[in-house]
N, C-alpha and C. Protein backbone atom coordinates (compact mmCIF):
# COMPACT_ATOMS: atom_id res chain seq x y z
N UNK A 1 29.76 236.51 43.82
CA UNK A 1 30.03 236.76 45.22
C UNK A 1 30.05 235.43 45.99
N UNK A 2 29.21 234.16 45.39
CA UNK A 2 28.44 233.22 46.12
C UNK A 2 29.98 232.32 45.92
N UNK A 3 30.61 232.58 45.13
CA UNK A 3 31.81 232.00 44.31
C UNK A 3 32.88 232.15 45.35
N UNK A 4 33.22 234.00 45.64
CA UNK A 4 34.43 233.84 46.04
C UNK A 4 34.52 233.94 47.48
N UNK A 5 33.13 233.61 48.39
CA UNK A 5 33.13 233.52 49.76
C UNK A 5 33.61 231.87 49.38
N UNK A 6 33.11 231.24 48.88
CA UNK A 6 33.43 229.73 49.19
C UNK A 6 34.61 229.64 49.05
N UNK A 7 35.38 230.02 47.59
CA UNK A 7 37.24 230.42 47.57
C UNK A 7 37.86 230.17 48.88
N UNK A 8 36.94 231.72 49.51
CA UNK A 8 37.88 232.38 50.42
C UNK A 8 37.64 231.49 51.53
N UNK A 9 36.55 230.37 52.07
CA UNK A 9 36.28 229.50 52.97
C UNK A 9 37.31 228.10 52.84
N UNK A 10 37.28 227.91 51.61
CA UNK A 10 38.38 227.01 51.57
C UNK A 10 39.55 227.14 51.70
N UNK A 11 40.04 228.33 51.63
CA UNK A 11 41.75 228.98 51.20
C UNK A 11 41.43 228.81 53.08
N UNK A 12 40.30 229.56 53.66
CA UNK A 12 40.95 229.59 55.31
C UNK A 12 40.93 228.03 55.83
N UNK A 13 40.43 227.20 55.57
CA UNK A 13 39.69 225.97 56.05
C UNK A 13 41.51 225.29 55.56
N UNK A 14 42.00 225.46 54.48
CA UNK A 14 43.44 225.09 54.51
C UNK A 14 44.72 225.56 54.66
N UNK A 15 44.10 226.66 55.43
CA UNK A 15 45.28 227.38 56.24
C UNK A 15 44.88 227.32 57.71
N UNK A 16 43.98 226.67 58.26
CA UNK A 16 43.86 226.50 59.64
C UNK A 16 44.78 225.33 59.92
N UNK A 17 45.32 225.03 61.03
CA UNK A 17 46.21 224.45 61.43
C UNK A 17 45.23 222.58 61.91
N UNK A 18 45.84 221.88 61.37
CA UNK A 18 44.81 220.55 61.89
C UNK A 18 45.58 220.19 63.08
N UNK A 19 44.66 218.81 63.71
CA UNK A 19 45.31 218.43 65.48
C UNK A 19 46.36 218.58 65.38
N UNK A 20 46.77 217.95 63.87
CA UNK A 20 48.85 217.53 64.11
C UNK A 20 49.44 218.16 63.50
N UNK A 21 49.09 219.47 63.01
CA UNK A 21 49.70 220.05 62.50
C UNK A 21 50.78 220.69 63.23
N UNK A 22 51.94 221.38 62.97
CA UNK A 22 52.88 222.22 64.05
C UNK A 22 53.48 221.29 64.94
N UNK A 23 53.28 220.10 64.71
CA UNK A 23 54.12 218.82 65.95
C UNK A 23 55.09 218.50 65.42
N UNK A 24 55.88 218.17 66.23
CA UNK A 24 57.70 218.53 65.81
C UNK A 24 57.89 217.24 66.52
N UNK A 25 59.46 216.86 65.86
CA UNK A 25 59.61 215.76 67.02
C UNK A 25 59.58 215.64 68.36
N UNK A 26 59.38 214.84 68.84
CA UNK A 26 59.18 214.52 70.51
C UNK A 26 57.93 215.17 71.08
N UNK A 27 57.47 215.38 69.98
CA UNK A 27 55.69 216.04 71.06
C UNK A 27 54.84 214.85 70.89
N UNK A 28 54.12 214.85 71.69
CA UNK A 28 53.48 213.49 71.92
C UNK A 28 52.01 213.94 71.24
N UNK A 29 51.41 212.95 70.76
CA UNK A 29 49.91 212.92 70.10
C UNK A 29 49.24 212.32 71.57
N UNK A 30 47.90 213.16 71.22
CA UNK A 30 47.18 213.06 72.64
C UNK A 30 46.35 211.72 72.27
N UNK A 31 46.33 211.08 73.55
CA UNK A 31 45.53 210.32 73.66
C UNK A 31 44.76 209.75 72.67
N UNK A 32 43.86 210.53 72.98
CA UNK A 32 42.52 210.66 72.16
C UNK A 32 42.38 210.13 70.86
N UNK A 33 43.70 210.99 70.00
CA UNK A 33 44.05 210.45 68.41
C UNK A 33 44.38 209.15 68.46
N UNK A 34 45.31 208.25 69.69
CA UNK A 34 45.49 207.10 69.34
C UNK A 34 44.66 205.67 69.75
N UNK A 35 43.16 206.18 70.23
CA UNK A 35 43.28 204.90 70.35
C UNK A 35 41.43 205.06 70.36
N UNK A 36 40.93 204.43 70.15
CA UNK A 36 41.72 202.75 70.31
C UNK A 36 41.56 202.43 68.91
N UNK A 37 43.51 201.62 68.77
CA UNK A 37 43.78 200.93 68.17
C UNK A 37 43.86 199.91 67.26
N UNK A 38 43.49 198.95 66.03
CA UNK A 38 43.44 197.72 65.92
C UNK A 38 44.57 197.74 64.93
N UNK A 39 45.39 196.70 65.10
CA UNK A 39 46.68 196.24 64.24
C UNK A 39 47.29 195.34 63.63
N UNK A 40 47.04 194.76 62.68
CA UNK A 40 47.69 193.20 62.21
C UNK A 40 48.74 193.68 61.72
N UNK A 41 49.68 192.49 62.61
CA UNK A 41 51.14 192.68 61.98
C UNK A 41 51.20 191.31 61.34
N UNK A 42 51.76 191.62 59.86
CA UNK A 42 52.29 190.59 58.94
C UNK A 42 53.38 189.83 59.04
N UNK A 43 53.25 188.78 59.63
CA UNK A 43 55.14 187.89 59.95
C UNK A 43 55.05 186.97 59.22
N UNK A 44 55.88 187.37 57.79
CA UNK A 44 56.28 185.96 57.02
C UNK A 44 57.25 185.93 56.53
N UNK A 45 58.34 185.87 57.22
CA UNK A 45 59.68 185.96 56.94
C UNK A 45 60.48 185.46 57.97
N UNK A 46 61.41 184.75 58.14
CA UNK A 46 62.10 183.86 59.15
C UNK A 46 63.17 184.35 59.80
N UNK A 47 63.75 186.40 59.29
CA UNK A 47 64.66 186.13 60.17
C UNK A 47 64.33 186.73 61.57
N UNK A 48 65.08 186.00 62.71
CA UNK A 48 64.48 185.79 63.68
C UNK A 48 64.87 187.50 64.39
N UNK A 49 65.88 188.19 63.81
CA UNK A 49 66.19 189.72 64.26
C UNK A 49 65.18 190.33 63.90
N UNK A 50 64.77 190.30 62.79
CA UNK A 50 63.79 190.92 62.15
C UNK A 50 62.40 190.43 62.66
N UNK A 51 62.37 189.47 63.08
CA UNK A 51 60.63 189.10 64.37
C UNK A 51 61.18 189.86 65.55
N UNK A 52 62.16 189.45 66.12
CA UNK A 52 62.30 190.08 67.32
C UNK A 52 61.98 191.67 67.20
N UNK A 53 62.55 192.45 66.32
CA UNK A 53 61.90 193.64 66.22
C UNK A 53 60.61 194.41 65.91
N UNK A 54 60.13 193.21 64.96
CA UNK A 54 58.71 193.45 65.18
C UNK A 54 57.98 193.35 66.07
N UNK A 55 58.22 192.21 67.08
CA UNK A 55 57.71 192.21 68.40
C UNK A 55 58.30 193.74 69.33
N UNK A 56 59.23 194.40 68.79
CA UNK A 56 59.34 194.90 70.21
C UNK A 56 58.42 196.29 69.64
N UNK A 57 58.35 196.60 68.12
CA UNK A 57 57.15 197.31 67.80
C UNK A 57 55.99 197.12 68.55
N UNK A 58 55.63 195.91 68.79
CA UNK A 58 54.21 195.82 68.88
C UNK A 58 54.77 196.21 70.64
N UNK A 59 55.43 195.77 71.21
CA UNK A 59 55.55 196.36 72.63
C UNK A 59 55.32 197.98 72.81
N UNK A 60 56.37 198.63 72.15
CA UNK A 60 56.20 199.97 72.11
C UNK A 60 54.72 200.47 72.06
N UNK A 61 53.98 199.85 70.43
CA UNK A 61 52.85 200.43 70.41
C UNK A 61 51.42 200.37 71.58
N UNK A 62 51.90 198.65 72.25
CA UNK A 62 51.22 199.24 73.63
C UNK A 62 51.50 199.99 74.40
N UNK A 63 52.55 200.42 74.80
CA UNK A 63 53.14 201.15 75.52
C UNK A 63 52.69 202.49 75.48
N UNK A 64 52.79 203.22 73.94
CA UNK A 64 52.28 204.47 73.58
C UNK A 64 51.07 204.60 74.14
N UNK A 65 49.83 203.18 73.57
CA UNK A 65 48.60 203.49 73.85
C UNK A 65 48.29 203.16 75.30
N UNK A 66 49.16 202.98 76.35
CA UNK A 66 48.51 202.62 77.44
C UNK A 66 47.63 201.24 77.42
N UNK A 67 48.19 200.47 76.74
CA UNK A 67 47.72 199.11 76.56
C UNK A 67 46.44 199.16 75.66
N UNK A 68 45.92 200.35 75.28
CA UNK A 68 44.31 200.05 74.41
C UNK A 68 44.62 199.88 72.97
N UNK A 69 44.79 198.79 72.90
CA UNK A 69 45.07 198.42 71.46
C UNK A 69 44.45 197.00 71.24
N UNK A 70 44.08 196.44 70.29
CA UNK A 70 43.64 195.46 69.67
C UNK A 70 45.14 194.92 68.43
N UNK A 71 45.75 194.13 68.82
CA UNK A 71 47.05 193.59 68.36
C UNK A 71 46.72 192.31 68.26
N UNK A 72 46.98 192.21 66.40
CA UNK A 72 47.09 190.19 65.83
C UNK A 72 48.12 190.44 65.43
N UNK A 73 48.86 189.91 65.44
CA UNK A 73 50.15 188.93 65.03
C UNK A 73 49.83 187.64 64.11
N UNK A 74 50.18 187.77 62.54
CA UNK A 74 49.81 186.87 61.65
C UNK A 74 51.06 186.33 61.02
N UNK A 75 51.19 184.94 61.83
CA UNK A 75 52.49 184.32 60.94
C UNK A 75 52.16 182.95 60.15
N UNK A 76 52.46 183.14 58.94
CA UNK A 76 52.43 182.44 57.72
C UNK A 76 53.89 182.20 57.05
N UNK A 77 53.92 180.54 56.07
CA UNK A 77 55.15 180.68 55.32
C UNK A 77 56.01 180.87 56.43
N UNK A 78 57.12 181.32 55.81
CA UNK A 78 58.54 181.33 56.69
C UNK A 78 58.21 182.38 58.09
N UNK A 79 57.45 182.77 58.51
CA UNK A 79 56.97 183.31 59.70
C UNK A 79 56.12 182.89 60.76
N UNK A 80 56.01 181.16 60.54
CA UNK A 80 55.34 180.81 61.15
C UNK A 80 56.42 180.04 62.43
N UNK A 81 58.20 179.90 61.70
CA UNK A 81 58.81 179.93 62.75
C UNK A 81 58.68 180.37 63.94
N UNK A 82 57.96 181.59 64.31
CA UNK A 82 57.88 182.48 65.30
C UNK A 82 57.30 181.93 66.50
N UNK A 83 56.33 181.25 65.98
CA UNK A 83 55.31 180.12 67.19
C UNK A 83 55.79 178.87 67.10
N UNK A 84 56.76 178.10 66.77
CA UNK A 84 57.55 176.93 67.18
C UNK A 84 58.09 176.96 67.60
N UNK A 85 57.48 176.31 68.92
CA UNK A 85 58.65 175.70 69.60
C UNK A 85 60.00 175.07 69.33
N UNK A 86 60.88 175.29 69.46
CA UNK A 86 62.04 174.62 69.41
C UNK A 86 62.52 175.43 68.10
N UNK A 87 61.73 176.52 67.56
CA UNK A 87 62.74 176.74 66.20
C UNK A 87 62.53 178.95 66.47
N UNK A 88 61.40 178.68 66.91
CA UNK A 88 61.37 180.25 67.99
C UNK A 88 62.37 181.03 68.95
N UNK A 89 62.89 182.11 68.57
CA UNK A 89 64.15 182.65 69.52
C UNK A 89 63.25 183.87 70.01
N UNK A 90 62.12 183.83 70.11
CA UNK A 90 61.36 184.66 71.10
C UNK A 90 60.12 184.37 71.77
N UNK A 91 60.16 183.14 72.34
CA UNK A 91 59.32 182.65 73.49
C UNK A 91 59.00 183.33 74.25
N UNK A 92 59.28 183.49 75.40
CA UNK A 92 59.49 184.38 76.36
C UNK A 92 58.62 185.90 75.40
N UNK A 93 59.42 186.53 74.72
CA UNK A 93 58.54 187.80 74.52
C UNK A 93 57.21 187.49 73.77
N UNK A 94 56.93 186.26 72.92
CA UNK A 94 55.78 186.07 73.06
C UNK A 94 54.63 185.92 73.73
N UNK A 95 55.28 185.25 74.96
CA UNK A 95 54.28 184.89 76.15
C UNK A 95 54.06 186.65 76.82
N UNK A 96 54.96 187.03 77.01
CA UNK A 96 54.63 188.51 77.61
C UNK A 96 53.61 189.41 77.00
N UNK A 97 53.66 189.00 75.34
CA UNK A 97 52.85 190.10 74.97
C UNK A 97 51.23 189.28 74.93
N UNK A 98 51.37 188.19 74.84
CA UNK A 98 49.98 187.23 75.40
C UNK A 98 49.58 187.59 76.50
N UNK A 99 50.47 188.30 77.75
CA UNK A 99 49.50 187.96 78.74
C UNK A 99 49.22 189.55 79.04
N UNK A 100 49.47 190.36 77.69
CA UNK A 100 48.72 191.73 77.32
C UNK A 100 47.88 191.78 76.40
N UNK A 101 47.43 190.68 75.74
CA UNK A 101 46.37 190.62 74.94
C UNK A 101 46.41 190.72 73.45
N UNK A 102 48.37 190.04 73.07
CA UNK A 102 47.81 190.13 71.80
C UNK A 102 47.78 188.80 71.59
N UNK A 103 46.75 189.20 69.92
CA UNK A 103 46.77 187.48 69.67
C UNK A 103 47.69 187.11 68.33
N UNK A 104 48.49 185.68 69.06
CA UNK A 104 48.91 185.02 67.47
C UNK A 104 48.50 184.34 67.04
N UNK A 105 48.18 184.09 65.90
CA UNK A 105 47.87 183.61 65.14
C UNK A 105 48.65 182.79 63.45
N UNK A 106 48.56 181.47 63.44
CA UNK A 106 49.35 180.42 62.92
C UNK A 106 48.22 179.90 61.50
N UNK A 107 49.22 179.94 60.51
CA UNK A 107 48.15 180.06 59.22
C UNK A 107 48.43 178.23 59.10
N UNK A 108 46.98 177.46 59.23
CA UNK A 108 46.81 175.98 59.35
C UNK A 108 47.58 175.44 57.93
N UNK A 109 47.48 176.45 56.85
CA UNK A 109 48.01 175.81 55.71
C UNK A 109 49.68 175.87 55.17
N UNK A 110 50.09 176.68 55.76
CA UNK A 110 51.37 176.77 56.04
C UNK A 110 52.23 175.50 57.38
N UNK A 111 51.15 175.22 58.33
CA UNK A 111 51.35 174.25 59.51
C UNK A 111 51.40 172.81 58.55
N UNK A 112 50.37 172.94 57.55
CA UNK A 112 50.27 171.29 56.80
C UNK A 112 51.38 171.22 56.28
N UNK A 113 51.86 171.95 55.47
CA UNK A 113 52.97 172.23 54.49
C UNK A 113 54.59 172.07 55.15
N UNK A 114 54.70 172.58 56.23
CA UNK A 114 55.79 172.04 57.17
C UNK A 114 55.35 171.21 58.18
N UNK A 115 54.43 170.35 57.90
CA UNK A 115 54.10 169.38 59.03
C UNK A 115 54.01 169.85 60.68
N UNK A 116 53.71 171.15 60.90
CA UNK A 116 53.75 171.33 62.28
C UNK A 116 52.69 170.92 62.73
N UNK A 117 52.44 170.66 63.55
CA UNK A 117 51.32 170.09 64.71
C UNK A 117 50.85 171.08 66.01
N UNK A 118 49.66 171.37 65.88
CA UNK A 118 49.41 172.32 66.92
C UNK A 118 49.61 172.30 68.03
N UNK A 119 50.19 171.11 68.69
CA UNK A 119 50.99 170.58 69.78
C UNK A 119 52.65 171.50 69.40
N UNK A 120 53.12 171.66 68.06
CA UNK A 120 54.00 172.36 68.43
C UNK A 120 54.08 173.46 68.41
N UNK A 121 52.73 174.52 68.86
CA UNK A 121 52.82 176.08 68.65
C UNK A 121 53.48 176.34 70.37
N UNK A 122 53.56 177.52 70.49
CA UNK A 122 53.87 178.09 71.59
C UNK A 122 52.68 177.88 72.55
N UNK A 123 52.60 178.03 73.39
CA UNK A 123 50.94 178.01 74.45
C UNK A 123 50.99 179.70 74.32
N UNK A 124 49.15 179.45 73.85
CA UNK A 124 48.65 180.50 73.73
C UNK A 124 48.41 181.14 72.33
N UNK A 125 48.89 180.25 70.87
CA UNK A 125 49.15 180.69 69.61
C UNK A 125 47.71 179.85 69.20
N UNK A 126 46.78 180.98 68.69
CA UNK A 126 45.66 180.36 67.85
C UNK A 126 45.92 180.20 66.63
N UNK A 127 45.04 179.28 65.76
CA UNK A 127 45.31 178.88 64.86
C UNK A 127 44.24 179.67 63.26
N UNK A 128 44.26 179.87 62.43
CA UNK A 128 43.70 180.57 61.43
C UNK A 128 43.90 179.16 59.61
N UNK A 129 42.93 179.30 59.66
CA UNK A 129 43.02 178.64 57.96
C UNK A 129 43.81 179.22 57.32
N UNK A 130 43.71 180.58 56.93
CA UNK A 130 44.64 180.79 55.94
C UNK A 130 45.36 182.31 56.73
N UNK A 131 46.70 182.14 56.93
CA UNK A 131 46.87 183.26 57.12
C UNK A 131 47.01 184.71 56.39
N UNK A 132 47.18 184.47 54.66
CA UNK A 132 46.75 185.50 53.82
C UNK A 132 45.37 186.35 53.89
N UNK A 133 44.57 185.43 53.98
CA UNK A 133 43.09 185.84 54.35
C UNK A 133 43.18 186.22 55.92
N UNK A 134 43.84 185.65 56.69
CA UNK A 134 43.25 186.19 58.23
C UNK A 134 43.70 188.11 57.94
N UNK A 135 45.21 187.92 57.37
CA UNK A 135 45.38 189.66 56.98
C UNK A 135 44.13 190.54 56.49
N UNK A 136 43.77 189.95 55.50
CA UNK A 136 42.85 190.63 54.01
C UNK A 136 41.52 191.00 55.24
N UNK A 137 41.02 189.76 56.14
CA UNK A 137 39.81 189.92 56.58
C UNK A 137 40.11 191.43 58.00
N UNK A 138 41.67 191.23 58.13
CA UNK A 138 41.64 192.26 59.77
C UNK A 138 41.49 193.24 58.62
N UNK A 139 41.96 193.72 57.91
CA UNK A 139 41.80 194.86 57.05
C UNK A 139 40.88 195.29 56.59
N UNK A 140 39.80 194.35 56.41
CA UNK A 140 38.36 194.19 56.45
C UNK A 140 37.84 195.00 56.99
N UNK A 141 37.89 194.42 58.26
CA UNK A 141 37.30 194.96 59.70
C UNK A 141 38.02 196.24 59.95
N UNK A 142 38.83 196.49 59.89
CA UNK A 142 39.41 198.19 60.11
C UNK A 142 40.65 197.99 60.61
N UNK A 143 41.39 197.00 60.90
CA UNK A 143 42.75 196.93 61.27
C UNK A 143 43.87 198.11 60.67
N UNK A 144 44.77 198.81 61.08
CA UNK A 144 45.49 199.12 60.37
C UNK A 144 46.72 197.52 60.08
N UNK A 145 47.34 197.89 59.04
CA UNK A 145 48.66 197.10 58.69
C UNK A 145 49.75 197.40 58.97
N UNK A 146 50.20 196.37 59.37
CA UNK A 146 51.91 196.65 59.77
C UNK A 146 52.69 195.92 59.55
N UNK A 147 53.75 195.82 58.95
CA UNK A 147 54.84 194.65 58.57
C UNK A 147 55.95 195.19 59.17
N UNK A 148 56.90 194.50 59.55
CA UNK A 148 58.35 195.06 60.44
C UNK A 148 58.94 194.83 59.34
C-alpha cells in the first residue's frame, strides 16, 4: 500500500504543471524567475558582427531584467579586439553598457601576446590575468554562461 501511494504521489507530482510549464511564445516569465541574474559572456573571437551581437544580447538581457543583472564580459585571444581602441567597431555600445554596470574585462595574457597596453583598452575595461580562468572562476561563483 506504502508502495503505491508513493507511485501514485509521484505520477501526480509529474503531472502537476511547473512555473513554466504551459508558456507559449510571447508570454513573459515573471519577474521573480529572472533575477537576479549573474552572466559571463565569453568573447574570443574577432568578428566584429558577431561582438556586436553579443553585445546587443547582453542589452536585451538587461532590458528583460529591468537592469538586475550582474553582467562580465570576458575578452581573450582574438576577442580582446573588442576593448581596443582603434581596432573596436563598438565603442560607443561599450561605454553604454558600462554606464549600466557591466563589466569588461581584458585577459593580461592575451594583452602581452599582442603587445596591447592598458593605455590601449577602452575607458572603463578592467583587466584580468587570465581570461580562461576569469570564465572557469564566474562559473565558480554561480554565473550562468553565455557565448554569442
Amino acid at each position: 500500500m506504502k508502495r503505491l501511494s508513493f507511485s501514485l504521489a509521484v505520477l501526480l507530482a509529474a503531472a502537476l504543471p511547473s512555473s513554466r510549464a504551459g508558456l507559449r511564445a510571447g508570454d513573459k516569465v515573471p519577474a521573480k524567475e529572472v533575477t537576479p541574474l549573474r552572466v559571463v559572456v565569453h568573447v574570443n573571437f574577432a568578428d566584429a558582427a558577431r561582438q556586436g551581437h553579443g553585445l546587443k544580447n547582453v542589452e536585451n538581457v538587461l532590458k528583460a531584467v529591468h537592469g538586475k543583472a550582474e553582467v562580465e564580459v570576458v575578452c581573450h585571444g582574438a576577442g580582446l579586439a573588442l576593448l581596443v581602441k582603434g581596432q573596436t567597431k563598438h565603442a560607443d555600445q561599450v561605454a553604454k553598457l558600462l554606464k549600466q554596470g557591466v563589466r569588461f574585462a581584458a585577459c593580461e595574457n592575451t594583452m602581452r601576446e599582442k603587445s596591447v597596453a592598458k593605455a590601449d583598452l577602452l575607458a572603463g575595461a578592467m583587466t584580468v590575468p587570465s581570461g580562461a580562468v576569469e570564465v572557469i572562476r564566474a562559473q565558480q561563483a554561480g554565473y550562468a554562461y553565455f557565448k554569442p
